[in-house]
PDB file of N, CA and C in Angstrom:
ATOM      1  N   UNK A   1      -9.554 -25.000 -20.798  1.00  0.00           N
ATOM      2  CA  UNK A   1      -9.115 -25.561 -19.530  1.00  0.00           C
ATOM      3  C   UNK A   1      -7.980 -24.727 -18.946  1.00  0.00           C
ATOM      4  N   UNK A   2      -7.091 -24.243 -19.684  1.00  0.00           N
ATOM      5  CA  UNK A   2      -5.732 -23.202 -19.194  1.00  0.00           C
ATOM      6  C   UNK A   2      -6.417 -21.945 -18.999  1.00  0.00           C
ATOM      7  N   UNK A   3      -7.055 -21.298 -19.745  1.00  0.00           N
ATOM      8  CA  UNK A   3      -8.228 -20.525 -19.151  1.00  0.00           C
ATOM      9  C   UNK A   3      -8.729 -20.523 -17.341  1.00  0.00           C
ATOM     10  N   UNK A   4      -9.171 -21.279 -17.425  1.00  0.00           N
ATOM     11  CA  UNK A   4      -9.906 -21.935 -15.770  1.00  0.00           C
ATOM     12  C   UNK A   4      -8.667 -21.663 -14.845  1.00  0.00           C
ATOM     13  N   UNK A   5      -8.005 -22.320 -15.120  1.00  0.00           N
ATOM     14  CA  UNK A   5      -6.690 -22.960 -14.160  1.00  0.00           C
ATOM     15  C   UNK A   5      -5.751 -21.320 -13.859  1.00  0.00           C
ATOM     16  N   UNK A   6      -5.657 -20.683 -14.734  1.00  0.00           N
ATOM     17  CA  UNK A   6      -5.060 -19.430 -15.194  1.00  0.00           C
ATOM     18  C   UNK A   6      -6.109 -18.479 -13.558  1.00  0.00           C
ATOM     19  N   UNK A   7      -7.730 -18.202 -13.870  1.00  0.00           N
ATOM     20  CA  UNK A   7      -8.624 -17.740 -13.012  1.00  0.00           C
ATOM     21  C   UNK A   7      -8.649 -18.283 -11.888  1.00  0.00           C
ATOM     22  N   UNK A   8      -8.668 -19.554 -11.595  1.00  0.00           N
ATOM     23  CA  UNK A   8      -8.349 -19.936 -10.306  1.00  0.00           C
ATOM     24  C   UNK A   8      -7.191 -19.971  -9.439  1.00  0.00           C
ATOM     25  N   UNK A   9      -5.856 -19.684 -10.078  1.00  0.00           N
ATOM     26  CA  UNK A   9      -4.786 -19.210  -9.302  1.00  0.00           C
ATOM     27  C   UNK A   9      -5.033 -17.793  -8.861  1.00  0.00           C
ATOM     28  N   UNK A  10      -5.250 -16.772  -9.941  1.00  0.00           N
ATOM     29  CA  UNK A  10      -6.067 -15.393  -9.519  1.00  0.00           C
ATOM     30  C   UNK A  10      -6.795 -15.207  -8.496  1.00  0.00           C
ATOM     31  N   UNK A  11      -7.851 -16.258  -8.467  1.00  0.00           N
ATOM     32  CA  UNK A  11      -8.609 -16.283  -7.043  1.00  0.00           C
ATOM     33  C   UNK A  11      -8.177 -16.189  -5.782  1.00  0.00           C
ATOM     34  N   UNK A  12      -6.889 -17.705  -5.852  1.00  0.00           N
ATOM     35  CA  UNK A  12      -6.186 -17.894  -4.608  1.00  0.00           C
ATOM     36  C   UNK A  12      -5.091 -16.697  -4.235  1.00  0.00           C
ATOM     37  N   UNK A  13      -4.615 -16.241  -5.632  1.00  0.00           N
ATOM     38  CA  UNK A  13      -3.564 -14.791  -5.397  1.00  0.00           C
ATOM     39  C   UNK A  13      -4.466 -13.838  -4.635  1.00  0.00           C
ATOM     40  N   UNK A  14      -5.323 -13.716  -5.164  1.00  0.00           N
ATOM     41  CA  UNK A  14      -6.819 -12.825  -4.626  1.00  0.00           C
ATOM     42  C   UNK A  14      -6.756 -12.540  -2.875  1.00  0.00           C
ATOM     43  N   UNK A  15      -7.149 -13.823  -2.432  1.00  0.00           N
ATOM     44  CA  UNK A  15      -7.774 -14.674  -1.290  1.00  0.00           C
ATOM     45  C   UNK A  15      -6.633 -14.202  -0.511  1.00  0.00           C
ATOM     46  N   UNK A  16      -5.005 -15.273  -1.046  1.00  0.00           N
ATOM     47  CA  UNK A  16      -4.021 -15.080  -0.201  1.00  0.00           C
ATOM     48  C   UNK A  16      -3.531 -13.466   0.693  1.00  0.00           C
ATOM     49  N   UNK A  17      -3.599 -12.568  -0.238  1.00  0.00           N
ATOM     50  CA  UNK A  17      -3.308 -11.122  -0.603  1.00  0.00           C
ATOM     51  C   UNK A  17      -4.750 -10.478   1.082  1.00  0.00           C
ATOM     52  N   UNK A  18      -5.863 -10.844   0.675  1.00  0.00           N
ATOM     53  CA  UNK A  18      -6.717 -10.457   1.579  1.00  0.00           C
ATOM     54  C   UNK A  18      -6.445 -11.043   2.703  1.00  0.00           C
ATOM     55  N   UNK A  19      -6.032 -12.538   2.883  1.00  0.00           N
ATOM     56  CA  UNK A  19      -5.793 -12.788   4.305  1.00  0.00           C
ATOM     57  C   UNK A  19      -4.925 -12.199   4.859  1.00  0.00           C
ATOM     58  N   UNK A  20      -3.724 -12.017   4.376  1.00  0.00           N
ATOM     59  CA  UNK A  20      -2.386 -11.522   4.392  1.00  0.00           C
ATOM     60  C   UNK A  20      -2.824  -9.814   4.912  1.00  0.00           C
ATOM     61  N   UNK A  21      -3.629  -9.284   4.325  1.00  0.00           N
ATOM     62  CA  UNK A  21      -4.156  -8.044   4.919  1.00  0.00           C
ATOM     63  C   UNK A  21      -4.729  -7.797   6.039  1.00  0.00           C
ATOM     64  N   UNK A  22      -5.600  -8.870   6.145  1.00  0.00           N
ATOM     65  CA  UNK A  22      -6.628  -9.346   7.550  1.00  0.00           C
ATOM     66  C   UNK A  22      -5.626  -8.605   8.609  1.00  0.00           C
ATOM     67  N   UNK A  23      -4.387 -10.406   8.328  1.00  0.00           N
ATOM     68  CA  UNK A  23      -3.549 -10.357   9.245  1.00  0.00           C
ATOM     69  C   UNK A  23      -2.712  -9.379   9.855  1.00  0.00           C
ATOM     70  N   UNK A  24      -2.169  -8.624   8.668  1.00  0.00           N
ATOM     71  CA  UNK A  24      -1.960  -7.192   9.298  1.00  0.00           C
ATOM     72  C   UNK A  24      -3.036  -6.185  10.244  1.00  0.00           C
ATOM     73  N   UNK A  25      -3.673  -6.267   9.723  1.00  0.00           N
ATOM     74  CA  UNK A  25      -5.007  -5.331  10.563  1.00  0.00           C
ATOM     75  C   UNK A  25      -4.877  -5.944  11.726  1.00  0.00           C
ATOM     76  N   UNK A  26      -5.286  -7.258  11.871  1.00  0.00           N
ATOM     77  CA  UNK A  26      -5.253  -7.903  13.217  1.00  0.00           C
ATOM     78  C   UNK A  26      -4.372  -7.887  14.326  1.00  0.00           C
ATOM     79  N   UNK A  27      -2.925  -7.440  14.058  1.00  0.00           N
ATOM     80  CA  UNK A  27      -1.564  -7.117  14.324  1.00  0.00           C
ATOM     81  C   UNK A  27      -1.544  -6.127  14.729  1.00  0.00           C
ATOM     82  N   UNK A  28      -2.254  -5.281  14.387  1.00  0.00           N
ATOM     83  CA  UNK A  28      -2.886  -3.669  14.879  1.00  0.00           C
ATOM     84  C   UNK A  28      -1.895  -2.728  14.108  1.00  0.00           C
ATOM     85  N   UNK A  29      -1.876  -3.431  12.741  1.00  0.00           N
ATOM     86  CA  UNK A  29      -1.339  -2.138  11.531  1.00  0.00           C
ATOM     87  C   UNK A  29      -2.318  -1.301  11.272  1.00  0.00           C
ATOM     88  N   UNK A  30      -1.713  -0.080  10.982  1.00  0.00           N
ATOM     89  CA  UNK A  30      -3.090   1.190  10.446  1.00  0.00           C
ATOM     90  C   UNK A  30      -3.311   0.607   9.082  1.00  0.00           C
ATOM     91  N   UNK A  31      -5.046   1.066   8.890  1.00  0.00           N
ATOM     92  CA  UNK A  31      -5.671   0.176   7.361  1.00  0.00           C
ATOM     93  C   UNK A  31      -4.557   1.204   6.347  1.00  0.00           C
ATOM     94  N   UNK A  32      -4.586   0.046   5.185  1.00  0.00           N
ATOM     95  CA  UNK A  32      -3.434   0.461   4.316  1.00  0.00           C
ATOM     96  C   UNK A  32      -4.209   1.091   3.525  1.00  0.00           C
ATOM     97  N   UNK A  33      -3.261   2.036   2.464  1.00  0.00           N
ATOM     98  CA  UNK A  33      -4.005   2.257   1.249  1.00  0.00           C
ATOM     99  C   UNK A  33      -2.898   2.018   0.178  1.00  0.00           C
ATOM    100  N   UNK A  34      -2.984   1.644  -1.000  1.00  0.00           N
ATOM    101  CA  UNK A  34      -2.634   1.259  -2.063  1.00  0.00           C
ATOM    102  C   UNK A  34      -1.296   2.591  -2.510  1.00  0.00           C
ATOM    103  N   UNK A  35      -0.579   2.365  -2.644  1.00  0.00           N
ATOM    104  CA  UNK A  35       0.826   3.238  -3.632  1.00  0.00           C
ATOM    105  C   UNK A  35      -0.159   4.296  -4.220  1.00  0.00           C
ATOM    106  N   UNK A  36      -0.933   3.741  -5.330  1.00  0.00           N
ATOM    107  CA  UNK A  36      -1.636   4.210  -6.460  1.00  0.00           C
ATOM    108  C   UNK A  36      -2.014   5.891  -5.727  1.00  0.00           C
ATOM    109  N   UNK A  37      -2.663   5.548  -5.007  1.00  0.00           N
ATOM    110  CA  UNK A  37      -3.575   6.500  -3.998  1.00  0.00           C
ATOM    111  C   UNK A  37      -2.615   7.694  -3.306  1.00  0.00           C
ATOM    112  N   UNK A  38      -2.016   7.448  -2.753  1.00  0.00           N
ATOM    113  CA  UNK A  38      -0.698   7.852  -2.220  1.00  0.00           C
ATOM    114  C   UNK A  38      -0.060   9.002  -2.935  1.00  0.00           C
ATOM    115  N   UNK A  39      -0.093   8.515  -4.686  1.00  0.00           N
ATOM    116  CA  UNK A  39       0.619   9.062  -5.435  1.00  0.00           C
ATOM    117  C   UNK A  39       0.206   9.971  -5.808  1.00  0.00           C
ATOM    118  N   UNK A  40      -1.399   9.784  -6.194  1.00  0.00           N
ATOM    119  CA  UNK A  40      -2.362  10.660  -6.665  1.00  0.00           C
ATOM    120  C   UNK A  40      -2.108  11.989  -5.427  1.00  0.00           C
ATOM    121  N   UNK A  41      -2.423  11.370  -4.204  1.00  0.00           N
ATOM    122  CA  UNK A  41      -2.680  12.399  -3.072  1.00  0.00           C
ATOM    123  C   UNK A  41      -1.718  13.134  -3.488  1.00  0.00           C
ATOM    124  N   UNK A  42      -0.496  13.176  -3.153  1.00  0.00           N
ATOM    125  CA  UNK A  42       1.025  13.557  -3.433  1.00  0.00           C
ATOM    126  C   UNK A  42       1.482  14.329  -4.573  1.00  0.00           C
ATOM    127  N   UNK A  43       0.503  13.920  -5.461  1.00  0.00           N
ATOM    128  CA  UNK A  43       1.101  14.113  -6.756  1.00  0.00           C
ATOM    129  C   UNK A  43       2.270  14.068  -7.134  1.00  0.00           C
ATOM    130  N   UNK A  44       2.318  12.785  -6.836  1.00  0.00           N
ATOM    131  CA  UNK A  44       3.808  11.984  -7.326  1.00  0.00           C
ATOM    132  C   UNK A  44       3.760  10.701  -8.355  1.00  0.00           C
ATOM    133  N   UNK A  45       4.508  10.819  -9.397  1.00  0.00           N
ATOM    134  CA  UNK A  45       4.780   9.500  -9.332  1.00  0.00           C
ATOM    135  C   UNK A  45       4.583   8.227  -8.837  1.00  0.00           C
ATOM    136  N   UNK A  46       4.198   7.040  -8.808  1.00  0.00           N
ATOM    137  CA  UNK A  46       4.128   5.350  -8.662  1.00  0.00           C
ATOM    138  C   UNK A  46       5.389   5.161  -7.883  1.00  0.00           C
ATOM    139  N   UNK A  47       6.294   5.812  -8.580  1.00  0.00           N
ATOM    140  CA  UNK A  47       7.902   4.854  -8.420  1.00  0.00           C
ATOM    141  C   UNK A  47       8.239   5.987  -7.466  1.00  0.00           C
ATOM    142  N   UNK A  48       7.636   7.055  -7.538  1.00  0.00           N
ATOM    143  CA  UNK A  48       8.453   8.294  -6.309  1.00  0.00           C
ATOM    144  C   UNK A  48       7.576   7.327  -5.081  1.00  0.00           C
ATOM    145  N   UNK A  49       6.608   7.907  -4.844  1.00  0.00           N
ATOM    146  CA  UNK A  49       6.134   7.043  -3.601  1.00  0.00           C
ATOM    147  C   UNK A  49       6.585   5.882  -3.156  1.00  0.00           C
ATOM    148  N   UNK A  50       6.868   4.706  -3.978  1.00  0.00           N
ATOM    149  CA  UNK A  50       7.734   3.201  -3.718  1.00  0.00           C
ATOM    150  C   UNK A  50       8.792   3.815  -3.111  1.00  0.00           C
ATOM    151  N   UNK A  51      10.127   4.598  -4.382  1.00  0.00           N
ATOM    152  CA  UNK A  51      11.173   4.911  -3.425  1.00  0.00           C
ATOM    153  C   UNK A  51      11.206   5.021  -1.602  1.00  0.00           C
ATOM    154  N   UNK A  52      10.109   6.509  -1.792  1.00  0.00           N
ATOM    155  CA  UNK A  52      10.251   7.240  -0.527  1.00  0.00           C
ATOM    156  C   UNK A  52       9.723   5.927   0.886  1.00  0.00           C
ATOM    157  N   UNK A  53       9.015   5.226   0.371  1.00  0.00           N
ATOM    158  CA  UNK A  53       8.861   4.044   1.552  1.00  0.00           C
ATOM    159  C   UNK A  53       9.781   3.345   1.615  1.00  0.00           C
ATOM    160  N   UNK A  54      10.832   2.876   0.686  1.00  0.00           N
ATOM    161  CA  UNK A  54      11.992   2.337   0.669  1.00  0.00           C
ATOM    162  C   UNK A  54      13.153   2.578   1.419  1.00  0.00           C
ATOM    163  N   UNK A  55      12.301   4.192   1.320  1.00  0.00           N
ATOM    164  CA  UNK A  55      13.820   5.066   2.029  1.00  0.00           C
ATOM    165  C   UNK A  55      13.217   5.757   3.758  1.00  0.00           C
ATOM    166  N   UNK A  56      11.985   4.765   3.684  1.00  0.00           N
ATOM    167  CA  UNK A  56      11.226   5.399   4.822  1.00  0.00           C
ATOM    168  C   UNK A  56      10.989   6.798   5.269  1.00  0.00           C
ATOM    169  N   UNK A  57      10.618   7.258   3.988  1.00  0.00           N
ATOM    170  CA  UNK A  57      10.068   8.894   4.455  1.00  0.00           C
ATOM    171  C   UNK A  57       8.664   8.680   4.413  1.00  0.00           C
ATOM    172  N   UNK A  58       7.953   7.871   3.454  1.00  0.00           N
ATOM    173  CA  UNK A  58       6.868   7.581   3.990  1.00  0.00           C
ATOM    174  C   UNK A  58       6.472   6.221   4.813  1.00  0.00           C
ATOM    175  N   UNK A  59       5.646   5.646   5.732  1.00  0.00           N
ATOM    176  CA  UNK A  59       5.762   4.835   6.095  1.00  0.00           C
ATOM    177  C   UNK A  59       4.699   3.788   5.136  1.00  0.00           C
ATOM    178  N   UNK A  60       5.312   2.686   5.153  1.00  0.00           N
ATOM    179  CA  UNK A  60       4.783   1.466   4.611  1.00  0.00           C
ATOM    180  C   UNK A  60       5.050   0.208   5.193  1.00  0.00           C
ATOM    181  N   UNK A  61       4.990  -0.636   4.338  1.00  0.00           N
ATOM    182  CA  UNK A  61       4.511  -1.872   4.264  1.00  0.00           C
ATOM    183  C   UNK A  61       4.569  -2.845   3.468  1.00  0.00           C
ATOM    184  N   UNK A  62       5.790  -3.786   2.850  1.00  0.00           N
ATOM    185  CA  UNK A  62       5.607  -4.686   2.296  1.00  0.00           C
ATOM    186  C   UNK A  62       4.529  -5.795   2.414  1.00  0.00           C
ATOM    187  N   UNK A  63       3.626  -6.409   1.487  1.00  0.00           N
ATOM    188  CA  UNK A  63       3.449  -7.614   1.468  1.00  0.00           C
ATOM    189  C   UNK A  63       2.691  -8.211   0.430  1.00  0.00           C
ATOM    190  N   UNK A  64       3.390  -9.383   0.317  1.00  0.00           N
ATOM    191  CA  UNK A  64       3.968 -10.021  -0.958  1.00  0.00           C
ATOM    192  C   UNK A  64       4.366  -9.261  -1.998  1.00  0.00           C
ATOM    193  N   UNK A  65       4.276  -9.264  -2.876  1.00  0.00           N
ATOM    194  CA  UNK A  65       5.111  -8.514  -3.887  1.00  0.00           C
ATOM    195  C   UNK A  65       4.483  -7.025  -3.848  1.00  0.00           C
ATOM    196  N   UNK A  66       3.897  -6.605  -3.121  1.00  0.00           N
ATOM    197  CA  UNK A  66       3.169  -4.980  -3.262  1.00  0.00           C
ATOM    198  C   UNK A  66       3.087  -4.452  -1.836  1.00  0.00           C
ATOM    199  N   UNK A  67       3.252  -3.099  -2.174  1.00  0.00           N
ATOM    200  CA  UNK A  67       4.235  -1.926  -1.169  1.00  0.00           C
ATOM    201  C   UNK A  67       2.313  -0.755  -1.086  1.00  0.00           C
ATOM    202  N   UNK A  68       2.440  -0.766   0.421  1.00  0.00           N
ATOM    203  CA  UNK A  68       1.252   0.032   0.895  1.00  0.00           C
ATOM    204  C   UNK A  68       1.565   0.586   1.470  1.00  0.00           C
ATOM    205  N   UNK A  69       0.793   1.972   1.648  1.00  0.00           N
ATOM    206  CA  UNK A  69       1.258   2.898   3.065  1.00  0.00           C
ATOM    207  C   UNK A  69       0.340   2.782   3.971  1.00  0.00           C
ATOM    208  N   UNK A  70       0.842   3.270   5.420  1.00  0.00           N
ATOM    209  CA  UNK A  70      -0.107   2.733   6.410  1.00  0.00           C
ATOM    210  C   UNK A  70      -0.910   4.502   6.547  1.00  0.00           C
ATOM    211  N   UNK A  71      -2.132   4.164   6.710  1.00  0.00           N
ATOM    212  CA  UNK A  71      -3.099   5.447   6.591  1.00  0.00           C
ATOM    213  C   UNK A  71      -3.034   6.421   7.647  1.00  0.00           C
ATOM    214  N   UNK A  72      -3.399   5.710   8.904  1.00  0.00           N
ATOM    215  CA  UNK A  72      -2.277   6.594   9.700  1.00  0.00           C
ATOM    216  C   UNK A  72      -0.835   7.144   9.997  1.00  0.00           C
ATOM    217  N   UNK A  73      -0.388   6.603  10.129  1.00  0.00           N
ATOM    218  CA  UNK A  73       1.076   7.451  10.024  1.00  0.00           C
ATOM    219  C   UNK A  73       1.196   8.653   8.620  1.00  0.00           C
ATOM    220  N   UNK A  74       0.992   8.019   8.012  1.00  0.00           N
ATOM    221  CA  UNK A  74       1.147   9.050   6.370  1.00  0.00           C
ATOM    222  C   UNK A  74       0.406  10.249   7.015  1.00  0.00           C
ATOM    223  N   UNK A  75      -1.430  10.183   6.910  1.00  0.00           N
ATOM    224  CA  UNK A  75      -1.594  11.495   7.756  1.00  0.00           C
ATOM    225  C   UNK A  75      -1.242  12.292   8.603  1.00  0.00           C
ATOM    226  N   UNK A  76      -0.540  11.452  10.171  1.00  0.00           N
ATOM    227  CA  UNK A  76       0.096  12.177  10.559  1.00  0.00           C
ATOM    228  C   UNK A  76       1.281  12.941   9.768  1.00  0.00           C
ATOM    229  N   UNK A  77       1.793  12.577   9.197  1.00  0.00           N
ATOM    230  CA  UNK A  77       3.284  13.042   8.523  1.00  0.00           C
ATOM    231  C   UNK A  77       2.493  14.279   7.889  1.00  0.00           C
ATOM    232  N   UNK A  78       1.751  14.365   6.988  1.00  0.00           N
ATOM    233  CA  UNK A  78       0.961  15.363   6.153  1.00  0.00           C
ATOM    234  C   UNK A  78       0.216  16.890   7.264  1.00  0.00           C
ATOM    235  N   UNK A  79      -0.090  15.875   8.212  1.00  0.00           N
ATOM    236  CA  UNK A  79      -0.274  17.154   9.287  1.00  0.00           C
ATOM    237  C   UNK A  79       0.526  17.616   9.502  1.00  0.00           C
ATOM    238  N   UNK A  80       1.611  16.840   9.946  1.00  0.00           N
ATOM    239  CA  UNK A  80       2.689  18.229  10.237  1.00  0.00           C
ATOM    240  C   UNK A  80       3.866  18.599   9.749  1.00  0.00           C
ATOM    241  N   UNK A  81       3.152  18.640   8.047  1.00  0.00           N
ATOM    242  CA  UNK A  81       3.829  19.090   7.273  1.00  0.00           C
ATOM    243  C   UNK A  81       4.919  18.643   6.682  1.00  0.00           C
ATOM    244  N   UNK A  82       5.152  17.449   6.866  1.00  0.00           N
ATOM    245  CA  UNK A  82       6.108  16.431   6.211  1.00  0.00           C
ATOM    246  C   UNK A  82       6.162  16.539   5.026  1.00  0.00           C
ATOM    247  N   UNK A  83       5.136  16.699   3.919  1.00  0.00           N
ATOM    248  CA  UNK A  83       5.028  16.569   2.788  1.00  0.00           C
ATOM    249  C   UNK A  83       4.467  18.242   2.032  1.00  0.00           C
ATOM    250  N   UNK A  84       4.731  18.780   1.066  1.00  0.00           N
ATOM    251  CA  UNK A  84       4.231  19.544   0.460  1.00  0.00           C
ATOM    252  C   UNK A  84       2.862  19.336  -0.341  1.00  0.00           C
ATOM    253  N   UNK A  85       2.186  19.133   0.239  1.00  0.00           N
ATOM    254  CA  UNK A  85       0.800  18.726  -0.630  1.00  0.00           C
ATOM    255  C   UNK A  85      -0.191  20.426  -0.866  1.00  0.00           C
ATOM    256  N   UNK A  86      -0.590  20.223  -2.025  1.00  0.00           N
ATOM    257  CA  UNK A  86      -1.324  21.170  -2.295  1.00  0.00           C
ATOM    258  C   UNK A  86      -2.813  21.095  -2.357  1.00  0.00           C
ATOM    259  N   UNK A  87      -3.367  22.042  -1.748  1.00  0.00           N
ATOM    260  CA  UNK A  87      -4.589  21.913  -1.570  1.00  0.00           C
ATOM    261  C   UNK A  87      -5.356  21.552  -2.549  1.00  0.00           C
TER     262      UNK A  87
END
């Protein structure tokens, strides 16, 4: 039964998290992409990427407890050379 109850808060964390995204989109935020992604691109660090949105060199996005960057702006920044990324 704690099992169940445990998966069905997950769901609603789930659910909440996607509406909460909707709503941004709907707001006319650029679609996000995940830290994770970001980092990889970058080849940075998890916690370098968090910082640098913290410190707004990259642009992001709190919501609820997890930090996204917005897909446009970041590209722009990468076009013109904001970032050292290697091919």
């Amino acid at each position: 039964m704690l099992r169940q109850t445990r998966t069905e808060e997950k769901g609603q964390e789930m659910k909440s998290m996607v509406q909460t995204i909707e709503a941004a989109e709907g707001e006319g935020l650029s679609p996000l992409i995940p830290v994770k992604e970001a980092a990889i691109f970058l080849d940075l660090a998890e916690g370098g990427v968090r910082d640098k949105i913290r410190r707004g060199v990259i642009p992001g996005i709190k919501i609820g407890a997890r930090l996204y960057v917005k897909r446009d702006e970041f590209m722009e920044k990468i076009e013109a050379g904001a970032f050292n990324v290697r091919p």
